[in-house]
Protein backbone atom coordinates (compact mmCIF):
# COMPACT_ATOMS: atom_id res chain seq x y z
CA UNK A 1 -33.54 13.65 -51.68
CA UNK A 2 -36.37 14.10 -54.20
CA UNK A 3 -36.11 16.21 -57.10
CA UNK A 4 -38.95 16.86 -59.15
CA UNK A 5 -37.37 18.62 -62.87
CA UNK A 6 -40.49 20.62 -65.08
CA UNK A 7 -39.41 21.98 -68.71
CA UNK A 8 -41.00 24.50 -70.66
CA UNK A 9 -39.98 24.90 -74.32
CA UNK A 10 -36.28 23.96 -73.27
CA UNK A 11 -34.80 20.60 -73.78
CA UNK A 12 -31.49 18.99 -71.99
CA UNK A 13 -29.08 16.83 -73.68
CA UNK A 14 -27.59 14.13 -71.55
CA UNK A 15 -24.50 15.53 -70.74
CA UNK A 16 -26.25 19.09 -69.53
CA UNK A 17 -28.88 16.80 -67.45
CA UNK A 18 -26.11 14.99 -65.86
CA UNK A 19 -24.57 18.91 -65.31
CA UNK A 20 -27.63 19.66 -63.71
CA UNK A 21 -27.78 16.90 -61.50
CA UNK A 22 -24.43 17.02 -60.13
CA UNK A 23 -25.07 21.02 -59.67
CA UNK A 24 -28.04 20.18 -57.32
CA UNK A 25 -26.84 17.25 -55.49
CA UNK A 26 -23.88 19.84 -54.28
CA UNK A 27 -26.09 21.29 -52.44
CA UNK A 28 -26.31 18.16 -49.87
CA UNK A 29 -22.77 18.65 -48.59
CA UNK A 30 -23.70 21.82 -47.11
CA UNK A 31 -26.74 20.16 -45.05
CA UNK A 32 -27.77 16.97 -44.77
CA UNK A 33 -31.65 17.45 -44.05
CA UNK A 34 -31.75 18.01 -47.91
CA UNK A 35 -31.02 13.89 -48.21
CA UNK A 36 -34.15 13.31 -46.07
CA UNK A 37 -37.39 11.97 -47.47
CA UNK A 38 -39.11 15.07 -46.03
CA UNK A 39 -37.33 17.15 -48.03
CA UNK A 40 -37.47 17.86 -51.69
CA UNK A 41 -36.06 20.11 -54.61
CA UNK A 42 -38.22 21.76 -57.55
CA UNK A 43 -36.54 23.06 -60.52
CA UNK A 44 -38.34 24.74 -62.90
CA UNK A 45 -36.63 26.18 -66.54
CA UNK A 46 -38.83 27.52 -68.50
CA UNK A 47 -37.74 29.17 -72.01
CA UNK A 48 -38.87 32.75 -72.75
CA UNK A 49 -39.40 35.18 -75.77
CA UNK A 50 -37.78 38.02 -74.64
CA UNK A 51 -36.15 41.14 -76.77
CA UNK A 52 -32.60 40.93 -74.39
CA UNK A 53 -30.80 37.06 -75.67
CA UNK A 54 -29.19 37.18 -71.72
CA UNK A 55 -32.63 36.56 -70.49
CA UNK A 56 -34.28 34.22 -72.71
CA UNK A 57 -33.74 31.10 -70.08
CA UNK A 58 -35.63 31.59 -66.36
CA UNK A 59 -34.86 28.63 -63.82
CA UNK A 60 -36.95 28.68 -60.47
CA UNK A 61 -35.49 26.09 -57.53
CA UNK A 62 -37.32 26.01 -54.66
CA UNK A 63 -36.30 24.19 -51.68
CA UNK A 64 -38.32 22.62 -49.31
CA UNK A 65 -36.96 21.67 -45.86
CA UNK A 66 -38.82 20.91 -42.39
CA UNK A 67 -39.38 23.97 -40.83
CA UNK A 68 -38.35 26.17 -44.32
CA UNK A 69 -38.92 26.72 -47.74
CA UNK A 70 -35.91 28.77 -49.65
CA UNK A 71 -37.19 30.25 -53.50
CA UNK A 72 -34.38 31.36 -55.89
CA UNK A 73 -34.71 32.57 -59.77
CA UNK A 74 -32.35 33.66 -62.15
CA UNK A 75 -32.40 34.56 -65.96
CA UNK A 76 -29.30 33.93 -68.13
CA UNK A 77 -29.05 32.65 -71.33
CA UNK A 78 -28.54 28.98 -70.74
CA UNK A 79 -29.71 27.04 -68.16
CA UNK A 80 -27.23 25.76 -66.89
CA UNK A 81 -25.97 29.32 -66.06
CA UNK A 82 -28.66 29.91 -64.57
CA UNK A 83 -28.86 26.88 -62.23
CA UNK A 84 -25.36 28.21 -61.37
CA UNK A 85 -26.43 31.38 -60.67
CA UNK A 86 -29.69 30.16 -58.42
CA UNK A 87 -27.63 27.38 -56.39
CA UNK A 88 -25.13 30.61 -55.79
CA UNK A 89 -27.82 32.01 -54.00
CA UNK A 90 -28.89 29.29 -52.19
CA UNK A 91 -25.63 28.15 -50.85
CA UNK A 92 -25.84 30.82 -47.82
CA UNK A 93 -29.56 30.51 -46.98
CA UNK A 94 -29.06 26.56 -46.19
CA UNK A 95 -25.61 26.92 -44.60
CA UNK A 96 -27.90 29.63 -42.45
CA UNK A 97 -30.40 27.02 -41.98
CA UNK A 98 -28.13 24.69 -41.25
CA UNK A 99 -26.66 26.43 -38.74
CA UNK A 100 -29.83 28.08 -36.90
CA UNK A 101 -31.49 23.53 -36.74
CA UNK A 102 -28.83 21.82 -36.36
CA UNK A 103 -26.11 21.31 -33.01
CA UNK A 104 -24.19 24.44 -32.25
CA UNK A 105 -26.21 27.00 -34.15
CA UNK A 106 -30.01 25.98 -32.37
CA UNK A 107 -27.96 26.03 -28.92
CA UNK A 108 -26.79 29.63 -30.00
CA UNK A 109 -29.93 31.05 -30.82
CA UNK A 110 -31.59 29.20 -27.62
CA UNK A 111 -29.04 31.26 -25.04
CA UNK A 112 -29.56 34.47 -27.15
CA UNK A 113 -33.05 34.23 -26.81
CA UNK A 114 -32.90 33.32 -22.77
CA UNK A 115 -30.18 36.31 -22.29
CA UNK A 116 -32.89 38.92 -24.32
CA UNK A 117 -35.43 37.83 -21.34
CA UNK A 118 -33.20 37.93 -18.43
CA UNK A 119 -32.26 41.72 -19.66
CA UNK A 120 -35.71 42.88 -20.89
């Protein structure tokens, strides 16, 4: 799995960076084409000046997969609420994935797709 981490005005201490890390590598139990070399994980956190305190702290992640990309944000007022917040959201767009590339799901979609010809 490659990660690739980019801060902007925001700095981690070692305990929130190993946070963060176990956060994201979660995300490999729920598919395992995220461990792949072809694969890789951007987070972005960027610090903002903004009037509301809730949304000083914007993380992007964006996933790239073969055959998808997935793009999450959230604003809270840490990061690593955020990061919650954004892997959240990602959890059922790669179990999705997951299951429309992988074994059962691709066979699925394959006889749904045959059995829309045969009645059109």
């Amino acid at each position: 799995m490659n990660v690739q981490h980019f801060e902007k005005g925001l700095h981690y201490s070692d305990r929130e960076f190993l946070l963060l890390a176990k956060k994201i590598g979660r995300l490999a139990t729920y598919c395992e084409r995220l461990k792949d070399e072809a694969s890789w994980i951007r987070i972005d956190a960027d610090r903002r000046p903004t009037e509301k305190a809730q949304d000083r702290i914007k993380v992007t992640i964006t996933v790239e997969l073969p055959k998808a990309a997935f793009r999450v944000e959230s604003r809270r007022s840490t990061a690593l609420r955020a990061i919650d917040r954004c892997i959240e959201k990602l959890e059922p767009q790669i179990k999705r994935y997951k299951e429309m590339h992988t074994g059962k799901g691709r066979a699925r979609t394959h006889y749904m797709r045959a059995r829309k010809k045969r009645a059109a």
